[in-house]
Protein backbone atom coordinates (compact mmCIF):
# COMPACT_ATOMS: atom_id res chain seq x y z
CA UNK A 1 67.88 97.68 98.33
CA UNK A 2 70.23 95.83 100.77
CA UNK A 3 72.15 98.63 102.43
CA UNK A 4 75.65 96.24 101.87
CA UNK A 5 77.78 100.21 102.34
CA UNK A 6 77.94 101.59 106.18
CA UNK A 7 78.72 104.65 106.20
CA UNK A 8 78.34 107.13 109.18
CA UNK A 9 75.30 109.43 108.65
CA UNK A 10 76.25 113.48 110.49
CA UNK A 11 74.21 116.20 110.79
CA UNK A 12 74.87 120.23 111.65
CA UNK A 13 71.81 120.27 112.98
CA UNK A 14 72.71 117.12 115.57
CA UNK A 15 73.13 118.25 119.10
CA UNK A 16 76.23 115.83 119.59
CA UNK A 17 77.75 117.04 115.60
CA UNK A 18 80.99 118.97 116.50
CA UNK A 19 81.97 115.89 119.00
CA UNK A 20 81.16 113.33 116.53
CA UNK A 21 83.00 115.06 113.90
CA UNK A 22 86.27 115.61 115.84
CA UNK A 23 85.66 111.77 116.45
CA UNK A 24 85.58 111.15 112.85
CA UNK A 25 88.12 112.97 111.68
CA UNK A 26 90.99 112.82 114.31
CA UNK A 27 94.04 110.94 113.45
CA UNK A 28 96.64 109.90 115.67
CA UNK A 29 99.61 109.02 113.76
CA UNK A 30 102.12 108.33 116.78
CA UNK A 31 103.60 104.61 117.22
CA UNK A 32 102.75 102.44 119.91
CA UNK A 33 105.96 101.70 121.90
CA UNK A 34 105.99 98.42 120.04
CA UNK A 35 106.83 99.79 116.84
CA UNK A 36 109.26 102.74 118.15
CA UNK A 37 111.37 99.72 119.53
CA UNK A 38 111.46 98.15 115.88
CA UNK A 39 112.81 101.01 114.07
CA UNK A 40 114.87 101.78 116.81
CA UNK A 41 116.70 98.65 116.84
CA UNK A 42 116.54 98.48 112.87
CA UNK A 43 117.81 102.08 112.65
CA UNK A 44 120.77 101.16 115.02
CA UNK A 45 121.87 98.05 113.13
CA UNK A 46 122.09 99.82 109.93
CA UNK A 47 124.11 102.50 111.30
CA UNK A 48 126.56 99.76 112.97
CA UNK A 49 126.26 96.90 110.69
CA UNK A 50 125.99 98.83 107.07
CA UNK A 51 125.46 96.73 103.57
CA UNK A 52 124.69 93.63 105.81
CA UNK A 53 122.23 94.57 108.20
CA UNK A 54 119.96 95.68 104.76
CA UNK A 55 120.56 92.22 103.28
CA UNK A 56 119.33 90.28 106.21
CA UNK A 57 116.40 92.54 107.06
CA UNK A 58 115.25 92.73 103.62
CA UNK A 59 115.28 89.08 103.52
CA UNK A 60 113.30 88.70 106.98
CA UNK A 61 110.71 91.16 106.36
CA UNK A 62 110.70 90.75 102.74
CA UNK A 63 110.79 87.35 102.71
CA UNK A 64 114.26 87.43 100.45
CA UNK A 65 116.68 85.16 100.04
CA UNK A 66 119.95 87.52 99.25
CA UNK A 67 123.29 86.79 99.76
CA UNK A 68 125.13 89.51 98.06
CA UNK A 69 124.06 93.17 98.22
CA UNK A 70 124.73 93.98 94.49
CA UNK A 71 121.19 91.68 94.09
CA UNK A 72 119.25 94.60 95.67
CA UNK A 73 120.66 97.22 93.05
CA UNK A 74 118.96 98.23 90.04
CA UNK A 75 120.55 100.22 87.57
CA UNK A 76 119.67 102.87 84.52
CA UNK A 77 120.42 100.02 82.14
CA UNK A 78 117.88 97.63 84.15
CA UNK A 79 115.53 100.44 84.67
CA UNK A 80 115.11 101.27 80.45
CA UNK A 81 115.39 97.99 80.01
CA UNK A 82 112.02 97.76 82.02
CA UNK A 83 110.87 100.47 80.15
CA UNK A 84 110.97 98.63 76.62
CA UNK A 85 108.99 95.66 78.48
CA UNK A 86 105.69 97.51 79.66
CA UNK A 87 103.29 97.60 76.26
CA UNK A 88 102.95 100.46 74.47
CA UNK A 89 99.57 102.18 76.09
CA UNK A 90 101.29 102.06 79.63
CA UNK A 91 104.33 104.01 78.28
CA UNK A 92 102.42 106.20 76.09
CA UNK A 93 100.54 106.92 79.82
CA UNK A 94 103.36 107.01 81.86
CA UNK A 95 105.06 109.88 79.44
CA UNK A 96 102.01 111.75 79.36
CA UNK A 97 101.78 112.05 82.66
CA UNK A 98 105.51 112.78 82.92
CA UNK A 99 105.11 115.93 80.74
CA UNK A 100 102.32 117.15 82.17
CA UNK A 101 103.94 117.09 85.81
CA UNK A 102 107.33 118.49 84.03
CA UNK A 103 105.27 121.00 82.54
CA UNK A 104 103.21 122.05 85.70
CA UNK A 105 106.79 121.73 88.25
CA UNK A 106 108.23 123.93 86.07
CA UNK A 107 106.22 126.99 86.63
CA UNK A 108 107.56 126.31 90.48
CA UNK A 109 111.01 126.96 89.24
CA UNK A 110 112.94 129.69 91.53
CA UNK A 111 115.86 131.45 90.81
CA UNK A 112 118.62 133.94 92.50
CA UNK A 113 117.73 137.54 93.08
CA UNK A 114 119.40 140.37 94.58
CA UNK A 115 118.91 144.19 94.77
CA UNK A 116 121.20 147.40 95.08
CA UNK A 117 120.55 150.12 97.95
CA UNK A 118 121.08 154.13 97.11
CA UNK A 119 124.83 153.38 99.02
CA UNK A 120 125.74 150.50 97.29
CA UNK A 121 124.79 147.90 99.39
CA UNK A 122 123.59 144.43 97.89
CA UNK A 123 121.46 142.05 99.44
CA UNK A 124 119.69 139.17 98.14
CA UNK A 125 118.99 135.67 97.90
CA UNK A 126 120.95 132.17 96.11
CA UNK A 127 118.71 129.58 94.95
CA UNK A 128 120.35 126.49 95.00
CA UNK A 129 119.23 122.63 94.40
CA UNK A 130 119.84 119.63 96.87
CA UNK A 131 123.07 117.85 96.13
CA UNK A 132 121.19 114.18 97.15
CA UNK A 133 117.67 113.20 97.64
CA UNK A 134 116.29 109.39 98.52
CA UNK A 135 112.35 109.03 97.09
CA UNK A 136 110.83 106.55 99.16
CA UNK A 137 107.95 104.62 96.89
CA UNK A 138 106.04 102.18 98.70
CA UNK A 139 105.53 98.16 97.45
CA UNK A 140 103.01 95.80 99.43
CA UNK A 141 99.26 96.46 98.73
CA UNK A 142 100.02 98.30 95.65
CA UNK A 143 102.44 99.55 93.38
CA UNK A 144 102.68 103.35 92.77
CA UNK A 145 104.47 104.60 89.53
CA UNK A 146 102.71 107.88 89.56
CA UNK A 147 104.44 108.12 93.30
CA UNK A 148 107.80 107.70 91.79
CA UNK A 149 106.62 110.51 89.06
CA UNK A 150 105.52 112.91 91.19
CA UNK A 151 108.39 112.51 93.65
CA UNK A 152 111.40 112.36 91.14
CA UNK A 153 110.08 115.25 88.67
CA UNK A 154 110.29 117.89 90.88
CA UNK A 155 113.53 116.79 91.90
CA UNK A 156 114.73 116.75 88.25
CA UNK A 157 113.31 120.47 87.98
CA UNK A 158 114.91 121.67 91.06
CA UNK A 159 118.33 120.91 89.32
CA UNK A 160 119.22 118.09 92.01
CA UNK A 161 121.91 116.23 91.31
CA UNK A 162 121.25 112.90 92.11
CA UNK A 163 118.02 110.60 92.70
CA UNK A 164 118.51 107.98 94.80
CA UNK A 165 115.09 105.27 94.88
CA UNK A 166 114.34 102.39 97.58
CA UNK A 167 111.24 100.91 96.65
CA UNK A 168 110.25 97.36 98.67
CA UNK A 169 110.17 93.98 96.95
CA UNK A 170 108.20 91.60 98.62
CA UNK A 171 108.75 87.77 98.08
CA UNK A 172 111.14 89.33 94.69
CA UNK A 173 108.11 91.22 93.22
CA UNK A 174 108.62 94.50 91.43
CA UNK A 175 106.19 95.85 89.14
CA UNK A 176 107.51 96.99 85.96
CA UNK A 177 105.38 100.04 85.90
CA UNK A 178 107.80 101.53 88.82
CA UNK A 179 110.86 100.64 87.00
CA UNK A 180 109.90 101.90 83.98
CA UNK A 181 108.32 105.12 85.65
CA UNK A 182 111.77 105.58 87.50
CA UNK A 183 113.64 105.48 83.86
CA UNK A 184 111.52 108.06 82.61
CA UNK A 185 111.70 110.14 85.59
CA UNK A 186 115.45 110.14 85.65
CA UNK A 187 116.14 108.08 88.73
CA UNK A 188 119.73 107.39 88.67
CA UNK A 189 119.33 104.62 91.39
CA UNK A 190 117.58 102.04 92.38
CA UNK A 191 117.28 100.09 95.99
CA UNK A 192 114.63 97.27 96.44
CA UNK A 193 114.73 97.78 100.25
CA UNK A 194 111.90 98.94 102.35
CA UNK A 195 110.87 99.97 105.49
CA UNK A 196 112.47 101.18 108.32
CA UNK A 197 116.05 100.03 107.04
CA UNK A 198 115.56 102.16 103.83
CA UNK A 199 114.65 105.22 105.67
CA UNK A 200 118.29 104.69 107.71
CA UNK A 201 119.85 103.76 104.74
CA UNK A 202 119.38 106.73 103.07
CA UNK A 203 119.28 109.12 106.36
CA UNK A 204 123.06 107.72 107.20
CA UNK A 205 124.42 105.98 104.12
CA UNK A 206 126.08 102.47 103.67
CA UNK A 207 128.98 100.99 101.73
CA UNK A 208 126.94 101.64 98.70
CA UNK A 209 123.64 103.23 99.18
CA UNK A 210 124.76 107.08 99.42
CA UNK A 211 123.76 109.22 102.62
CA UNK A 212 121.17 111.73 100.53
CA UNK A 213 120.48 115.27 101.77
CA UNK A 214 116.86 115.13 102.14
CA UNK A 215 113.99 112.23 101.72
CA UNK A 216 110.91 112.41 100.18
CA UNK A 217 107.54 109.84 99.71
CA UNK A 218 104.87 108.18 102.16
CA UNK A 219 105.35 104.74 103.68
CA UNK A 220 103.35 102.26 106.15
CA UNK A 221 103.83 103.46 110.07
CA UNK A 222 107.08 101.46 110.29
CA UNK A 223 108.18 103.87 107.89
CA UNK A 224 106.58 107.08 109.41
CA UNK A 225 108.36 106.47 112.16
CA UNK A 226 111.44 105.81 111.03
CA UNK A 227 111.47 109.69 109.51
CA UNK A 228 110.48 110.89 112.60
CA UNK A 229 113.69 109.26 114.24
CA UNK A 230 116.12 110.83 111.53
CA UNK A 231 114.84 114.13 110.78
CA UNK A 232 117.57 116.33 111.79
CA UNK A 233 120.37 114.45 109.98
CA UNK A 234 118.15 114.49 107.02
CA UNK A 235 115.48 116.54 105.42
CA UNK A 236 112.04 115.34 105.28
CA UNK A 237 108.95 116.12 102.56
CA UNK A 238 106.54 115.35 105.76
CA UNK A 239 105.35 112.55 107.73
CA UNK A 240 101.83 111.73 105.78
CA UNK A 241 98.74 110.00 107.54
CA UNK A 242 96.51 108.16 105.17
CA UNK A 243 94.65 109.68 102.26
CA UNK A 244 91.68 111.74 102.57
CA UNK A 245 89.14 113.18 100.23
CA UNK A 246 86.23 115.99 101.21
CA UNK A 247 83.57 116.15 98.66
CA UNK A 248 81.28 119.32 98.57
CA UNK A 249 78.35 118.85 96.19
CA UNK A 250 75.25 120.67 94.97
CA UNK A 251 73.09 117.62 94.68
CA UNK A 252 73.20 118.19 90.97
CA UNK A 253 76.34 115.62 90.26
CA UNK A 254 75.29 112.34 88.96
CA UNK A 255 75.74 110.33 92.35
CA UNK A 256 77.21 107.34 91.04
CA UNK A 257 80.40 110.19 90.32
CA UNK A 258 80.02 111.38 93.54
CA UNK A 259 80.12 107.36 95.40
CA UNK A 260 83.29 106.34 92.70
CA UNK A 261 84.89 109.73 94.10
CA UNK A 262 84.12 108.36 97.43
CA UNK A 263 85.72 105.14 96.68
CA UNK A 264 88.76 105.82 95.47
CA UNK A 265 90.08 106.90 98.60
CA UNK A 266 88.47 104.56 100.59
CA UNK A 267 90.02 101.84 98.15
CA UNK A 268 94.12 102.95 99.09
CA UNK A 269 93.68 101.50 102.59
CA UNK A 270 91.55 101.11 105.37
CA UNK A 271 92.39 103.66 107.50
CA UNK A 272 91.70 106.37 104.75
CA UNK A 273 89.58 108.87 105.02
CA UNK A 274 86.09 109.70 102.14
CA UNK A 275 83.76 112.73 103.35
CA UNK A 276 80.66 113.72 101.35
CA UNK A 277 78.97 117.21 102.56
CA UNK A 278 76.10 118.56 101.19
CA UNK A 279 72.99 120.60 102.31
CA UNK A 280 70.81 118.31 99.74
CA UNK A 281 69.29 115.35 102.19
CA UNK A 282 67.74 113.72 99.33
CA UNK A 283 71.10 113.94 97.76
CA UNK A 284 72.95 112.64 100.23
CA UNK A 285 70.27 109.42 100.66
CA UNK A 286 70.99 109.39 96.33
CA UNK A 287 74.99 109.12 96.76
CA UNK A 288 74.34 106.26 99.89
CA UNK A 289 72.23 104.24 97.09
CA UNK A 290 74.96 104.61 94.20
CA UNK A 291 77.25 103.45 97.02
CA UNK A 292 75.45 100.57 97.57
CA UNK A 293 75.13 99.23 94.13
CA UNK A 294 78.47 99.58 93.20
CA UNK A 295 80.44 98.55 96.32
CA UNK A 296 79.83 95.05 94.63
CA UNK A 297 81.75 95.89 91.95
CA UNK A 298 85.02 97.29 93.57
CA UNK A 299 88.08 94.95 94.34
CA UNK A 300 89.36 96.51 97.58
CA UNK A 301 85.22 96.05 98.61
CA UNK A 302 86.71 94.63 101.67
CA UNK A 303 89.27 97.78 102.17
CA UNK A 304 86.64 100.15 100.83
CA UNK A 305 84.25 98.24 103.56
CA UNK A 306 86.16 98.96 106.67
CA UNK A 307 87.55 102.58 105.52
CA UNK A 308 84.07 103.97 105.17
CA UNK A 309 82.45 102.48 108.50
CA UNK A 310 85.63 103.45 110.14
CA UNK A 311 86.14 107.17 108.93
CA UNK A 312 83.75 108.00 106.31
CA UNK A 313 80.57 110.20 106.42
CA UNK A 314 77.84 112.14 104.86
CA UNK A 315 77.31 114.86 106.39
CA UNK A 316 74.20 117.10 106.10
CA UNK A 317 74.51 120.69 106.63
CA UNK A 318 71.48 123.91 106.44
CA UNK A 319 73.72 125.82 104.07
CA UNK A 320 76.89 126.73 101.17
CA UNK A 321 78.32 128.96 104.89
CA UNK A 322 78.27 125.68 106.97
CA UNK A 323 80.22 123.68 103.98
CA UNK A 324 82.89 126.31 103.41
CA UNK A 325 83.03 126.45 107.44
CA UNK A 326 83.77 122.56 107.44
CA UNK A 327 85.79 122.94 104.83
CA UNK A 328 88.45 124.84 106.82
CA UNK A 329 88.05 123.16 109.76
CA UNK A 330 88.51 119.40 108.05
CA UNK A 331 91.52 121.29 106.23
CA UNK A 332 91.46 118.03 103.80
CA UNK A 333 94.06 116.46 101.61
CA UNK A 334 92.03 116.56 98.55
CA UNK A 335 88.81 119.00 98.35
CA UNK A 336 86.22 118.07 95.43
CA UNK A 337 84.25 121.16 94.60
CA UNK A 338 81.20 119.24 92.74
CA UNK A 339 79.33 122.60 92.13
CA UNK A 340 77.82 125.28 89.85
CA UNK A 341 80.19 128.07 90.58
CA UNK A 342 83.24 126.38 92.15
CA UNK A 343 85.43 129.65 91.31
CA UNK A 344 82.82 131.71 93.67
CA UNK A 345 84.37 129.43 96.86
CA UNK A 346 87.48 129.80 96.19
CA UNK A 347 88.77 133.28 97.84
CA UNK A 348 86.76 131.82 100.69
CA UNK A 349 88.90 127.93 101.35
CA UNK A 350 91.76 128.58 103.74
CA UNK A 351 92.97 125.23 104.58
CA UNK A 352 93.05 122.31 101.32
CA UNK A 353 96.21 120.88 100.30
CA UNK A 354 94.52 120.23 96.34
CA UNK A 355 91.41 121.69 95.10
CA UNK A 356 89.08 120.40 92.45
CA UNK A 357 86.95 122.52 90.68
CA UNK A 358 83.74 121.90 89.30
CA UNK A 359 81.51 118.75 88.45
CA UNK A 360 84.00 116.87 85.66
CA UNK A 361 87.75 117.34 88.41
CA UNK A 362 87.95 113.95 89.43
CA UNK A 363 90.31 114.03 92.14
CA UNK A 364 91.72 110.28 90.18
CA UNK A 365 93.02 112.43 87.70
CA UNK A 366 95.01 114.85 89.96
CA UNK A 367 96.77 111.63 91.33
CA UNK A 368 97.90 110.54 87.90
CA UNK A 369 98.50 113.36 85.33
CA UNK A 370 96.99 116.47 85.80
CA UNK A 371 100.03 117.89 86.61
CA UNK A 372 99.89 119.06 90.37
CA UNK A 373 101.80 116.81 92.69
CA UNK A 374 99.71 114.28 94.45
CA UNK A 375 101.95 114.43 97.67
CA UNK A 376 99.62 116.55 99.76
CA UNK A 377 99.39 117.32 103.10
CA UNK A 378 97.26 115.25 105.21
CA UNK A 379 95.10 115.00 108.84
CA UNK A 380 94.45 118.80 109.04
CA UNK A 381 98.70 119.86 108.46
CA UNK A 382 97.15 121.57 105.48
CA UNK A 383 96.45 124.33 107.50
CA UNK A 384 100.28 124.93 107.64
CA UNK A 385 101.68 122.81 104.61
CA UNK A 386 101.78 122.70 101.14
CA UNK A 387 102.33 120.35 98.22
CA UNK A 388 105.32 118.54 97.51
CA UNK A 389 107.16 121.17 94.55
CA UNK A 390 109.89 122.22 93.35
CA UNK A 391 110.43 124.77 96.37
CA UNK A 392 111.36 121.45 98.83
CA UNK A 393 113.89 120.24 96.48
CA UNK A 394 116.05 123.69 96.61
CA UNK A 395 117.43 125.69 99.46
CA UNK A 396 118.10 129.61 99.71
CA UNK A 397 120.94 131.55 100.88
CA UNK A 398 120.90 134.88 102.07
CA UNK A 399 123.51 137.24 100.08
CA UNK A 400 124.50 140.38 101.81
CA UNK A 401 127.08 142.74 100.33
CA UNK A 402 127.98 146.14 102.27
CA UNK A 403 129.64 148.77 100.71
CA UNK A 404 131.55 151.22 102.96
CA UNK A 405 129.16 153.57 103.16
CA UNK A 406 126.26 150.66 103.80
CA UNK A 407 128.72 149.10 106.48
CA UNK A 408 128.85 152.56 108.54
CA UNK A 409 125.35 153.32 108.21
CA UNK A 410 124.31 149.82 109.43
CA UNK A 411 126.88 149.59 111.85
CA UNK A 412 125.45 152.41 114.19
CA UNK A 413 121.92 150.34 113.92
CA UNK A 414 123.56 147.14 115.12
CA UNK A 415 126.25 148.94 117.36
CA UNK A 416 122.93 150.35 119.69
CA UNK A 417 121.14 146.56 119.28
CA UNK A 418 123.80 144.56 120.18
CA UNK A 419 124.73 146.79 123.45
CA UNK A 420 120.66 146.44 124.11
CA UNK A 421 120.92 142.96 123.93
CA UNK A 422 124.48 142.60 126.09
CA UNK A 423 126.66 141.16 123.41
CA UNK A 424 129.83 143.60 123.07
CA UNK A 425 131.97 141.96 120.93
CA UNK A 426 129.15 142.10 118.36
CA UNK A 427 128.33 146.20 118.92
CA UNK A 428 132.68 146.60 118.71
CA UNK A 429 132.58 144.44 115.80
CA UNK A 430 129.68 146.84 113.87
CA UNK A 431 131.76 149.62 115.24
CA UNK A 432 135.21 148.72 113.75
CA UNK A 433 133.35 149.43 110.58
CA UNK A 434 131.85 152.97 111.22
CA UNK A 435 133.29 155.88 109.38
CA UNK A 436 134.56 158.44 111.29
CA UNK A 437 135.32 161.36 109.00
């Protein structure tokens, strides 16, 4: 068989492996000066220019032709109205998928909780949703209604008060699907700008798209960069790379699961990332074959093409301890655990932002409806980040309460901390409140 799938080919065993692998899997998601200077400049003439500046860069990187703003505004009547369009199996699909997120987000739910000390004293903590947040949903390559799911239900959960989308239009085109999934997420509004001047549209407000407390959703490098440049007058979910998937299997998975697995990360774009490891060589050479045969098939083979000769590998190692070792130190986006006893691995996996258990997990079917958001940390920030949730969508207070007894009692910790530290007027101010009877 024609080997029509390149794919790099790693060892443990290789003197050169740890190199090659920090080759393979290093990402370096800062812009090139070029692209700083863009968003700069498009960040600035939002900010000066408002409503106007969106209309004429949507229409000269969108390739619009918009006079009036109100043309870039979709609203809840527009947005069911899509929803009646889309046949009946998509919207039976969307919903489920819908409920199952709902269901899953709402175990994530957190609410207020404070305690009482022998003296009176209260302390605790107020949960409290965002007032605003903007859900950024890319267009281009591909539309993404399970990104506009996954983003907006949490939200909803969280008790947030308001859902502002931008979503991208290219040359007009909208697919239905993201319409109709923003109705039955309960978007309130919709934007069809994209890019950089979204980002500072919703980071500093306009006229009439509303300056949102935090913003949430991945987006091409123009994008990327753009929330780099706000963060600080906004919140931000996180600045993603592109998708990733680390496959550890047994050799006993039928391969052609294993290559499909493979491809559908490969398949989102070409800079995305599809790792096989697996101490089975014959395995490996099995998954290569399937690969082969059914890159034909695929219709990103192109994207799939590049993204596997670029950044994918099969890598053999001598044993389950090198895998779970590689496991860590990949710290992937999404970790397939195509094995006997998946559950046995688990106490041992620092460092995954999803985990798949067991031979029949596709990670597909985390990215559409198994419930667990599918905004995941990627390039290796798993090893300090977690899943978009509910948890990013509300904020927490610190309650304190001191009775007079509390107050006194306290005050001669502080009063001997703050004089430690210099700061009188804080140790007098601790003081004022010490009993002295």
């Amino acid at each position: 068989m024609t080997d029509l799938c390149a794919v790099n080919r790693l060892s443990t065993a290789d003197a050169g492996f740890d190199r090659a692998l920090d080759q393979l899997i290093a990402w370096d998601g800062v812009s090139d000066a070029d692209v700083e200077k863009v968003v700069r400049d498009v960040i600035q003439q939002v900010r000066r220019e408002g409503d106007q500046a969106l209309i004429a860069l949507t229409n000269r990187f969108d390739r619009r032709d918009i006079e009036q703003f109100d043309q870039l505004c979709i609203g809840a009547d527009q947005l069911h109205a899509a929803l009646q369009k889309i046949d009946s199996a998509t919207r039976a699909a969307l919903e489920s998928a819908a409920q199952r997120i709902r269901d899953y987000h709402q175990h994530q739910r957190q609410e207020s909780w404070q305690y009482q000390e022998a003296d009176g004293t209260t302390l605790g903590q107020k949960i409290t949703p965002l007032d605003r947040v903007g859900i950024y949903v890319p267009g281009g390559k591909a539309s993404y209604p399970s990104s506009v799911l996954m983003n907006a239900i949490p939200a909803r959960v969280a008790g947030v008060g308001e859902v502002i989308m931008t979503v991208p239009a290219p040359d007009g085109e909208l697919s239905p699907m993201v319409l109709a999934a923003a109705a039955i997420a309960g978007v309130d509004k919709v934007f069809t700008i994209g890019g950089a001047q979204a980002i500072a549209a919703l980071a500093y407000g306009t006229a009439t798209v509303p300056k949102v407390d935090k913003i949430v959703g991945p987006g091409n490098i123009y994008v990327a960069t753009a929330k780099r440049m706000v963060f600080g007058s906004v919140g931000l979910d996180m600045v993603a790379g592109p998708s990733e998937i680390l496959v550890v299997c047994d050799g006993k998975t039928n391969p052609d699961w294993i290559a499909m697995d493979l491809f559908s990360q490969a398949e989102h774009d070409e800079n995305a990332q599809s790792i096989l490891i697996s101490w089975d060589k014959q395995y490996l050479d099995a998954v290569h074959q399937s690969m082969t045969r059914l890159l034909p098939t695929m219709e990103r083979e192109a994207i799939i093409c590049q993204s596997l000769a670029a950044r994918g590998a099969l890598i053999e190692v001598e044993n389950e301890g090198q895998a779970l070792a590689l496991i860590n130190r990949i710290a992937p986006e999404h970790l397939e655990l195509s094995l006997e006893n998946p559950e046995a691995w688990l106490p041992n996996i620092r460092h995954a932002g999803a985990i798949f258990m067991g031979r029949f997990t596709a990670e597909a079917l985390g990215d559409y409806c198994a419930g667990p958001n599918h905004v995941l940390p990627t390039s290796a920030t798993a090893r300090f980040s977690s899943p978009l949730g509910v948890y990013d969508f509300q904020k927490r207070s610190s309650v304190i309460y001191c009775s007079e007894q509390g107050a006194s009692d306290l005050g001669r910790v502080a009063s001997v901390l703050a004089r430690g530290e210099s700061l009188t007027a804080h140790a007098k101010s601790a003081e004022y409140r010490i009993r002295r009877d």
